[in-house]
Protein backbone atom coordinates (compact mmCIF):
# COMPACT_ATOMS: atom_id res chain seq x y z
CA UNK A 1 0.00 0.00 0.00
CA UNK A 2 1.41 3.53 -0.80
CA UNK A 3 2.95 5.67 1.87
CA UNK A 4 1.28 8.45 3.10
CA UNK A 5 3.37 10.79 1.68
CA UNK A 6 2.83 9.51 -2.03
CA UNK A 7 2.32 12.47 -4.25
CA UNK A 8 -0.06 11.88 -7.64
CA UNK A 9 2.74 11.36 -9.82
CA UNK A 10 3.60 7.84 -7.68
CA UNK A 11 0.06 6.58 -8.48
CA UNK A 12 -0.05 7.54 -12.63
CA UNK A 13 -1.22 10.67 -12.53
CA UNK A 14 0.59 13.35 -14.60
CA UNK A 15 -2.33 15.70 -15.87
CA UNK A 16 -1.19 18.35 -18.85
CA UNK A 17 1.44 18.20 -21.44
CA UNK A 18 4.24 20.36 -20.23
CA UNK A 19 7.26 19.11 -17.95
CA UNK A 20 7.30 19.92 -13.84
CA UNK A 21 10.19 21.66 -12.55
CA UNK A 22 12.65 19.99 -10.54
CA UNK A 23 10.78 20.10 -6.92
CA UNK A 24 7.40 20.10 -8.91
CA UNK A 25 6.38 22.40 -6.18
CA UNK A 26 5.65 26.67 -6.16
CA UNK A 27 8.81 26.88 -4.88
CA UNK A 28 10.96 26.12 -8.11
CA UNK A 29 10.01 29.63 -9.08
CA UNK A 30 13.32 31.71 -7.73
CA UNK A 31 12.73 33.03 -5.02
CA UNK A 32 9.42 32.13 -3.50
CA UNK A 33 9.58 30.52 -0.16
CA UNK A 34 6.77 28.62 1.75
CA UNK A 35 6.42 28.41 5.45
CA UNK A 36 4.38 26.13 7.76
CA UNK A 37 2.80 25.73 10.83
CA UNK A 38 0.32 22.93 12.16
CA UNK A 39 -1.26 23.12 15.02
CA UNK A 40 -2.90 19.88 16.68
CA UNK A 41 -4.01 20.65 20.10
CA UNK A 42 -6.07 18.60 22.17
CA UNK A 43 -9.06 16.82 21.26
CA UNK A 44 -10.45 19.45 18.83
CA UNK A 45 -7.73 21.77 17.22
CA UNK A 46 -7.12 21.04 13.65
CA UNK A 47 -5.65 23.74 11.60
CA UNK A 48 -2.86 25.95 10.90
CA UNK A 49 -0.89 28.40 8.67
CA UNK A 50 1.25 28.64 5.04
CA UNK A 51 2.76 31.54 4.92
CA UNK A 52 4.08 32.33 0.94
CA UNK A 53 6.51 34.98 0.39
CA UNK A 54 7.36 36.31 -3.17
CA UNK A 55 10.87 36.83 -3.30
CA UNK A 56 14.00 36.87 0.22
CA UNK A 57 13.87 40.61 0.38
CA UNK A 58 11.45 43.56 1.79
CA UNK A 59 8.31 42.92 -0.21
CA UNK A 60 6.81 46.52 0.32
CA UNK A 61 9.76 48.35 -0.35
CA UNK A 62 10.14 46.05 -3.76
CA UNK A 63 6.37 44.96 -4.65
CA UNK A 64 5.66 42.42 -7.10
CA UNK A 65 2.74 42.73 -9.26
CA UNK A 66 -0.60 40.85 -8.88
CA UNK A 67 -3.99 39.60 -10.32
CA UNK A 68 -6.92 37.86 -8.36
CA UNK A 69 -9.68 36.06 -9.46
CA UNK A 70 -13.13 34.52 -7.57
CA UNK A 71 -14.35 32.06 -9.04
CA UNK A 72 -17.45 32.58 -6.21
CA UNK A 73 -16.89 35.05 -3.71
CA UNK A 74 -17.96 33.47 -0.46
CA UNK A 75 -14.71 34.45 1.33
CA UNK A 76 -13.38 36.41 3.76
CA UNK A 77 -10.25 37.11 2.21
CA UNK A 78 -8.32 40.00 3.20
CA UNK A 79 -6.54 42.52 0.81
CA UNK A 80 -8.67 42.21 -2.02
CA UNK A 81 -9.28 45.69 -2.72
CA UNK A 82 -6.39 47.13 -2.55
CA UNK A 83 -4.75 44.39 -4.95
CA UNK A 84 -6.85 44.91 -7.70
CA UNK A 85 -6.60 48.44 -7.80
CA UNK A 86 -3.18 48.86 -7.63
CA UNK A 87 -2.20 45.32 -9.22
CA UNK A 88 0.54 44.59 -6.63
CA UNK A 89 1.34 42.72 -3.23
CA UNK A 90 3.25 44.40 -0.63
CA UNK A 91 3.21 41.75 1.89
CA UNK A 92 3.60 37.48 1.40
CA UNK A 93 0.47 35.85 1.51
CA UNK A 94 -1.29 34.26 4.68
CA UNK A 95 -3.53 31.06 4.19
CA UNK A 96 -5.18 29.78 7.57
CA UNK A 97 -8.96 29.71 8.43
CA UNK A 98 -11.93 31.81 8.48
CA UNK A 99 -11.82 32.77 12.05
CA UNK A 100 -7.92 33.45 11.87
CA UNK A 101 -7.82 35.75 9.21
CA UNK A 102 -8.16 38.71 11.52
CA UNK A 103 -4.89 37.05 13.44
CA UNK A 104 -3.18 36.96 10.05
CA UNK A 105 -3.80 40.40 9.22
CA UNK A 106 -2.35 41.83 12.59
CA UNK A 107 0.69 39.13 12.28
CA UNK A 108 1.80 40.25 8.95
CA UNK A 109 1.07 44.51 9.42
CA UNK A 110 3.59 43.64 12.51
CA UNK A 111 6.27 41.72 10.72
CA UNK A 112 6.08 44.79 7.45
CA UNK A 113 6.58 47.12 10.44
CA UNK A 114 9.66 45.56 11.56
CA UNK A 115 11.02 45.26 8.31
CA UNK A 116 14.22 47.05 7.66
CA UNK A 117 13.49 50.40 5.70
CA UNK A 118 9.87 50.52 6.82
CA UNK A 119 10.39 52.79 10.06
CA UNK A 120 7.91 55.21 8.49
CA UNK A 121 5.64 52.82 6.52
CA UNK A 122 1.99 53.90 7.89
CA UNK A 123 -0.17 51.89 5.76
CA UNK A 124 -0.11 48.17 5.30
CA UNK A 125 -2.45 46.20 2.68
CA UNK A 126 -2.05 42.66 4.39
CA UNK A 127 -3.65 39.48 2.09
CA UNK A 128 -4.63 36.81 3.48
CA UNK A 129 -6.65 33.90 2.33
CA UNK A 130 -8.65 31.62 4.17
CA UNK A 131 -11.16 28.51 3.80
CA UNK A 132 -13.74 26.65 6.85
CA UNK A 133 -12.15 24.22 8.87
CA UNK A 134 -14.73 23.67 10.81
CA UNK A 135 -15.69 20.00 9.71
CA UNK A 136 -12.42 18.59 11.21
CA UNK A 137 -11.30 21.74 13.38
CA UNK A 138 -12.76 23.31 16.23
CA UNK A 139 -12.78 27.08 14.52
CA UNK A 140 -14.47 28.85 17.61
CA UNK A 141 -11.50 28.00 19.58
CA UNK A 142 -9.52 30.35 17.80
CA UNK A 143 -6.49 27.82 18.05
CA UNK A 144 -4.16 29.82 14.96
CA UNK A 145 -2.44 32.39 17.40
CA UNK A 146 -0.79 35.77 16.64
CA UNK A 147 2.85 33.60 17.36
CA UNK A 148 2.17 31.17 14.94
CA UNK A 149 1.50 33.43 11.79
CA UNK A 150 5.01 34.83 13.18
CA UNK A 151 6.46 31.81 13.08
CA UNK A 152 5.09 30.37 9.36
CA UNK A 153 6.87 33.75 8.19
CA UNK A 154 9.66 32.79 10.02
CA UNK A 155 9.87 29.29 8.63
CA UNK A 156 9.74 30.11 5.04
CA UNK A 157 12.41 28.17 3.02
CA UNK A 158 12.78 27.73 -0.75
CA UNK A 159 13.56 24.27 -0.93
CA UNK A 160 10.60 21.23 -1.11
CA UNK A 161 7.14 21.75 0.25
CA UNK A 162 5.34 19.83 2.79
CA UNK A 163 1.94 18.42 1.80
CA UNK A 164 -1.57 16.93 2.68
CA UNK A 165 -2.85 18.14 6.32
CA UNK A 166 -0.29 20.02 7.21
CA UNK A 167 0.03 23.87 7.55
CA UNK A 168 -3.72 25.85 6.71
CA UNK A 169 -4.39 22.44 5.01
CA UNK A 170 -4.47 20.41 8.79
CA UNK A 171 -8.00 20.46 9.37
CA UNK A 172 -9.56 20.62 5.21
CA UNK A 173 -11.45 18.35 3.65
CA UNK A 174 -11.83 17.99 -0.25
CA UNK A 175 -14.33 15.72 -2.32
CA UNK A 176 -15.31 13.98 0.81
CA UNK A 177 -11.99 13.06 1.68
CA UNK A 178 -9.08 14.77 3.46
CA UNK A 179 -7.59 17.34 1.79
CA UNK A 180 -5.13 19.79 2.31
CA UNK A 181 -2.08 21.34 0.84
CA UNK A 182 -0.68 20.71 -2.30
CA UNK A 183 1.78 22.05 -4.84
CA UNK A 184 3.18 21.43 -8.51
CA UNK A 185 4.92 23.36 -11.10
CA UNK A 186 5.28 23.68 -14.93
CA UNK A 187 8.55 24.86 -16.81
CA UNK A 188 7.50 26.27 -20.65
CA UNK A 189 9.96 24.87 -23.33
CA UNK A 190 12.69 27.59 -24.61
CA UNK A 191 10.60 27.95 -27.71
CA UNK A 192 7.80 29.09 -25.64
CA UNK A 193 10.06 31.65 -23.23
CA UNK A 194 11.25 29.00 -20.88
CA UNK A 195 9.34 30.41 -18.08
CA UNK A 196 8.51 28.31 -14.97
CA UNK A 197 4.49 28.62 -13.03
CA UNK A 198 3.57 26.74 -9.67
CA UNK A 199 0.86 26.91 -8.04
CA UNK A 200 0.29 26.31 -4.07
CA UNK A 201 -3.53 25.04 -3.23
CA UNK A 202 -5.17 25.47 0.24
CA UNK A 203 -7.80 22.52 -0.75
CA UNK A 204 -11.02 22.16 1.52
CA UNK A 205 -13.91 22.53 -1.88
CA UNK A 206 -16.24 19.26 -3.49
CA UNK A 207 -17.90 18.05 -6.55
CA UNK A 208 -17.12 14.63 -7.98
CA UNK A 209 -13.41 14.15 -7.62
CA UNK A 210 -11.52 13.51 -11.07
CA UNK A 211 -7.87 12.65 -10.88
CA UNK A 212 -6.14 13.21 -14.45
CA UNK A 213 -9.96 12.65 -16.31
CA UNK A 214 -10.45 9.47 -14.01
CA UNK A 215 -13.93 10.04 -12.46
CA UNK A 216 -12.74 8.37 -9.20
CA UNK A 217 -15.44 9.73 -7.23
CA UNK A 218 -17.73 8.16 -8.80
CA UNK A 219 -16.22 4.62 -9.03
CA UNK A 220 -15.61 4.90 -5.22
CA UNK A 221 -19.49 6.24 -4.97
CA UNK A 222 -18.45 9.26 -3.11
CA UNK A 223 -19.63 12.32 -4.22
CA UNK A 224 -21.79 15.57 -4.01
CA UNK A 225 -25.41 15.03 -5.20
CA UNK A 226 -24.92 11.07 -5.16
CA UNK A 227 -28.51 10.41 -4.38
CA UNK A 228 -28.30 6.91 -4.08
CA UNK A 229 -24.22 6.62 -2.78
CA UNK A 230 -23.77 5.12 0.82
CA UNK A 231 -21.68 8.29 1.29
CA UNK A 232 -22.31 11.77 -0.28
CA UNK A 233 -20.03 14.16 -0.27
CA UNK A 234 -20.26 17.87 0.61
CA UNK A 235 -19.27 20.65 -2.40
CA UNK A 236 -18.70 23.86 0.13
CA UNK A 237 -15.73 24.60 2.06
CA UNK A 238 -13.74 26.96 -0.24
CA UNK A 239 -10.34 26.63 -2.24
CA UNK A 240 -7.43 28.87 -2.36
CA UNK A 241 -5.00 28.89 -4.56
CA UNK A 242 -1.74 31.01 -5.00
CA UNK A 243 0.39 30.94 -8.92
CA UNK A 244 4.07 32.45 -8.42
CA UNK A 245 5.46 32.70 -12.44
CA UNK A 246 8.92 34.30 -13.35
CA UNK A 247 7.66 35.52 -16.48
CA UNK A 248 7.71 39.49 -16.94
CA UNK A 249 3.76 39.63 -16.45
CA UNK A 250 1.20 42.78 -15.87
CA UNK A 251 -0.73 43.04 -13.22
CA UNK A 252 -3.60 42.65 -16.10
CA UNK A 253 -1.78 39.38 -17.48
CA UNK A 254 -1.74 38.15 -14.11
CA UNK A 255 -5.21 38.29 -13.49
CA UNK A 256 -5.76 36.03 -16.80
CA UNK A 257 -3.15 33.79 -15.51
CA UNK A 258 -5.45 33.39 -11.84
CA UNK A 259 -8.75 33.00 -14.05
CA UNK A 260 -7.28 29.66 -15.94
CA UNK A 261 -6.02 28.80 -12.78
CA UNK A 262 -9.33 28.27 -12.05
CA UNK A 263 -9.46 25.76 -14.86
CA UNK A 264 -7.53 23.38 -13.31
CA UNK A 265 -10.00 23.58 -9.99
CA UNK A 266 -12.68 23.04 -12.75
CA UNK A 267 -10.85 19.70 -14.27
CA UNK A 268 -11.05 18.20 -10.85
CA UNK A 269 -14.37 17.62 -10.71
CA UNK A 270 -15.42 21.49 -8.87
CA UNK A 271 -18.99 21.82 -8.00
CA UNK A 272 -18.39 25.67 -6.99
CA UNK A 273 -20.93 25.36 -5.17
CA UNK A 274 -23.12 28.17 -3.21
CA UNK A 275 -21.18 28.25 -0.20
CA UNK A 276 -17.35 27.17 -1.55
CA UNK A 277 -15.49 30.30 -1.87
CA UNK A 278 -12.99 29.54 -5.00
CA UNK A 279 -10.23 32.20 -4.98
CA UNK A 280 -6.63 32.41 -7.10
CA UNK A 281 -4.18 35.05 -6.56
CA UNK A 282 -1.24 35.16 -9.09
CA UNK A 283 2.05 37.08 -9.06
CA UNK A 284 5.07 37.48 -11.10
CA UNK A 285 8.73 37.64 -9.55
CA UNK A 286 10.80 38.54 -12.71
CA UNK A 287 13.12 41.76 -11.70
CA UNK A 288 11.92 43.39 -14.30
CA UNK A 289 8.74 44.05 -13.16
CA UNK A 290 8.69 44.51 -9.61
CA UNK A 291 7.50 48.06 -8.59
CA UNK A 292 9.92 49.67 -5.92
CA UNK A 293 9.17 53.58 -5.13
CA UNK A 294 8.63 55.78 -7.87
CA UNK A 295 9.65 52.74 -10.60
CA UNK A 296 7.48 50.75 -12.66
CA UNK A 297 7.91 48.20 -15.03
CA UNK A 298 10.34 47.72 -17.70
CA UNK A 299 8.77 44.29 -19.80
CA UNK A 300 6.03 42.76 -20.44
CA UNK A 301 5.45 40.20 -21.82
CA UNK A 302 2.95 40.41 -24.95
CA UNK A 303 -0.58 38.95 -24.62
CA UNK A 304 -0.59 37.17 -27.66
CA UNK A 305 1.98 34.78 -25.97
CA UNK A 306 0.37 34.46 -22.92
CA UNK A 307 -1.38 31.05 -23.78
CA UNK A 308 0.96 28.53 -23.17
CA UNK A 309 1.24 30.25 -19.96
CA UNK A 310 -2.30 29.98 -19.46
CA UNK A 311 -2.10 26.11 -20.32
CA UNK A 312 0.77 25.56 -17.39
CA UNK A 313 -1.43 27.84 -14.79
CA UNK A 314 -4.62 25.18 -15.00
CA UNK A 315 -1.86 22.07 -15.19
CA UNK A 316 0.09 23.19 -12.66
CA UNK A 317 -3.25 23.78 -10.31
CA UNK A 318 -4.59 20.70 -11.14
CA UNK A 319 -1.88 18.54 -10.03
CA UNK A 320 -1.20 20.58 -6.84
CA UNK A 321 -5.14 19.56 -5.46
CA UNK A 322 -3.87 15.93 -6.50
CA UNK A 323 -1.04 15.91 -4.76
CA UNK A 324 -3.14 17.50 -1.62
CA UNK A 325 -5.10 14.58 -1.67
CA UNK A 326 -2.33 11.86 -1.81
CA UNK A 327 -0.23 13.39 0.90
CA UNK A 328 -3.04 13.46 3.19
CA UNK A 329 -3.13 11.86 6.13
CA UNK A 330 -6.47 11.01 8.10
CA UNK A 331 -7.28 13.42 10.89
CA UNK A 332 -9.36 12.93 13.94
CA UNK A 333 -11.25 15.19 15.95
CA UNK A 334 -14.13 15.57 18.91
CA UNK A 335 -16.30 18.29 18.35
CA UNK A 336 -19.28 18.56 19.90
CA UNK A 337 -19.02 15.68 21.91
CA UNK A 338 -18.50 13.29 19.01
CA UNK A 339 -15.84 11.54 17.02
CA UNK A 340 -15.28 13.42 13.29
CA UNK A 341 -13.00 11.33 10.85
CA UNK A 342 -11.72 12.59 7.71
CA UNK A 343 -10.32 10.02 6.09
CA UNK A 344 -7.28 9.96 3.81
CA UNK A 345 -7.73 9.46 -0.08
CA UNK A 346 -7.76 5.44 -0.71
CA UNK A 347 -4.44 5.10 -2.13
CA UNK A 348 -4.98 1.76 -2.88
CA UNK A 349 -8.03 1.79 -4.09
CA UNK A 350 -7.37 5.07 -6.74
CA UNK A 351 -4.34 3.10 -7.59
CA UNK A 352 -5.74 -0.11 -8.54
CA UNK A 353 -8.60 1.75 -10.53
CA UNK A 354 -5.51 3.44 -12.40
CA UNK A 355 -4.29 0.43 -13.17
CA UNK A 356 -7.94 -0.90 -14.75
């Protein structure tokens, strides 16, 4: 049986047509760096925190432009406005859940404050994302402290990522089945500007799951509006997901690049339903167009090659909810006086139906 640490490309799965990069993860963009914290406390505290940062130096003194998309807005993300009027990030990004996001918000205003070079900085747009633990987590507890934001900053590293329930992933649940966190990545050939996406998904949304066009929720008879299955699935709970690219993109491109993101959300098997709240934030570290004071941009890169960048955005997605699912590891919880379960992905069972 596979370890629980198998990622999708163990099993057969390998969705899209372009190569991953070397740590198939977010983090094979130069630069970006991913930090984690899980907290397990108790009977009832399932969650935690992934911090992303865009590039190892002061991100408000050297912004890096920025595009959002919502797929269905039933978030409480923080930022938002800001971002898409201006088209630029000025902190990293905070994922953790709902009732944290206020947390997150004070965490990272205090660690831009105590940036070098921001002694007179006044004004802080903090984003942070967020989906509903509350199936596996005890939300109300408030158990994602002020210190531990600190510390998923703190922890960021470039090198491989973890996955599954780990981080703002602990306590998620996706297609009926734990979810979590997951990452993958997508290098464009040299004929096609050579440029590297990844994507980073925070992966707690339903439907009928589809691994690389294998309906495997429905073989396994788990999934949302399964009338008859001995198990339905639920479709809300939100997704998040977070594209770093190094190509020279606009603001503008960049909010193309989150909408196909999307795309790969849709390919596996996405209700985006009523109450799922389906964000993707994208950014672009190329040196070229980060914006410090009083400098803007000097590339872009054109629109009419934008679509193979496009194609690797939806790839790169896709596989990163896959490998969310594979890496995760069953959870337990009390809540409410009861034992919850969410139960890890049947390795087995997905790989044997790969194998049919």
């Amino acid at each position: 049986m596979p370890v629980p640490d198998t990622r999708a490309r163990a099993l057969g799965f390998a969705p899209g047509l372009f190569a991953a990069g070397p740590l198939n993860a977010i983090t094979d963009v130069a630069g970006v760096r991913v930090g984690q914290v899980t907290v397990m406390e108790g009977e009832a505290t399932r969650t935690g925190v992934t911090a992303i940062l865009p590039h190892p130096g002061n991100p408000f003194a050297e912004r890096v432009p920025a595009g959002l998309f919502a797929m269905n807005g039933y978030g409480k993300m923080a930022g938002v406005t800001q971002l898409q009027e201006l088209g630029e990030l000025e902190t990293p990004i905070l994922l953790t859940n709902t009732l944290a996001v206020g947390r997150a918000v004070e965490a990272l205003v205090d660690w831009t404050l105590a940036q070098p070079g921001n002694e007179s900085v006044r004004s802080v747009n903090a984003v942070a994302g967020e989906t509903n633990d509350g199936r596996l987590n005890d939300i109300r507890a408030r158990g994602v402290t002020h210190k531990h934001m600190l510390q998923a900053l703190a922890a960021a590293t470039d090198g491989p990522v973890a996955e599954g329930s780990v981080g703002a992933g602990t306590g998620t649940m996706a297609f009926g089945w734990k979810g979590g966190i997951g990452t993958s990545s997508r290098r464009l050939p040299p004929a096609l500007g050579g440029w590297l996406v990844g994507a980073l998904v925070q992966a707690n949304y339903g439907g009928a799951l589809v691994m690389d066009g294998l309906p495997v929720g429905r073989l396994l008879k788990k999934y949302y509006l399964a009338e008859h299955a001995a198990e339905q699935a639920d479709a809300d709970g939100s997704v998040m997901v977070v594209v770093a690219t190094d190509a020279p993109l606009s603001d503008r491109n960049l909010q193309r690049l989150a909408r196909r993101a999307m795309g790969g959300i849709a390919r596996t098997g996405a209700a985006f339903s009523d109450g799922s709240g389906d964000y993707a934030l994208a950014f672009a570290t190329h040196p070229a167009v980060r914006r410090a004071a009083g400098q803007g941009a000097t590339e872009d890169w054109p629109n009419d090659r934008m679509s193979p960048l496009f194609v690797a955005a939806a790839e790169a997605t896709e596989e990163a909810v896959l490998n969310a699912l594979c890496c995760a590891t069953t959870v337990e919880s009390r809540l409410g006086g009861r034992r919850v379960v969410g139960r890890a992905l049947p390795l087995d069972q997905v790989a044997a139906l790969r194998r049919a």
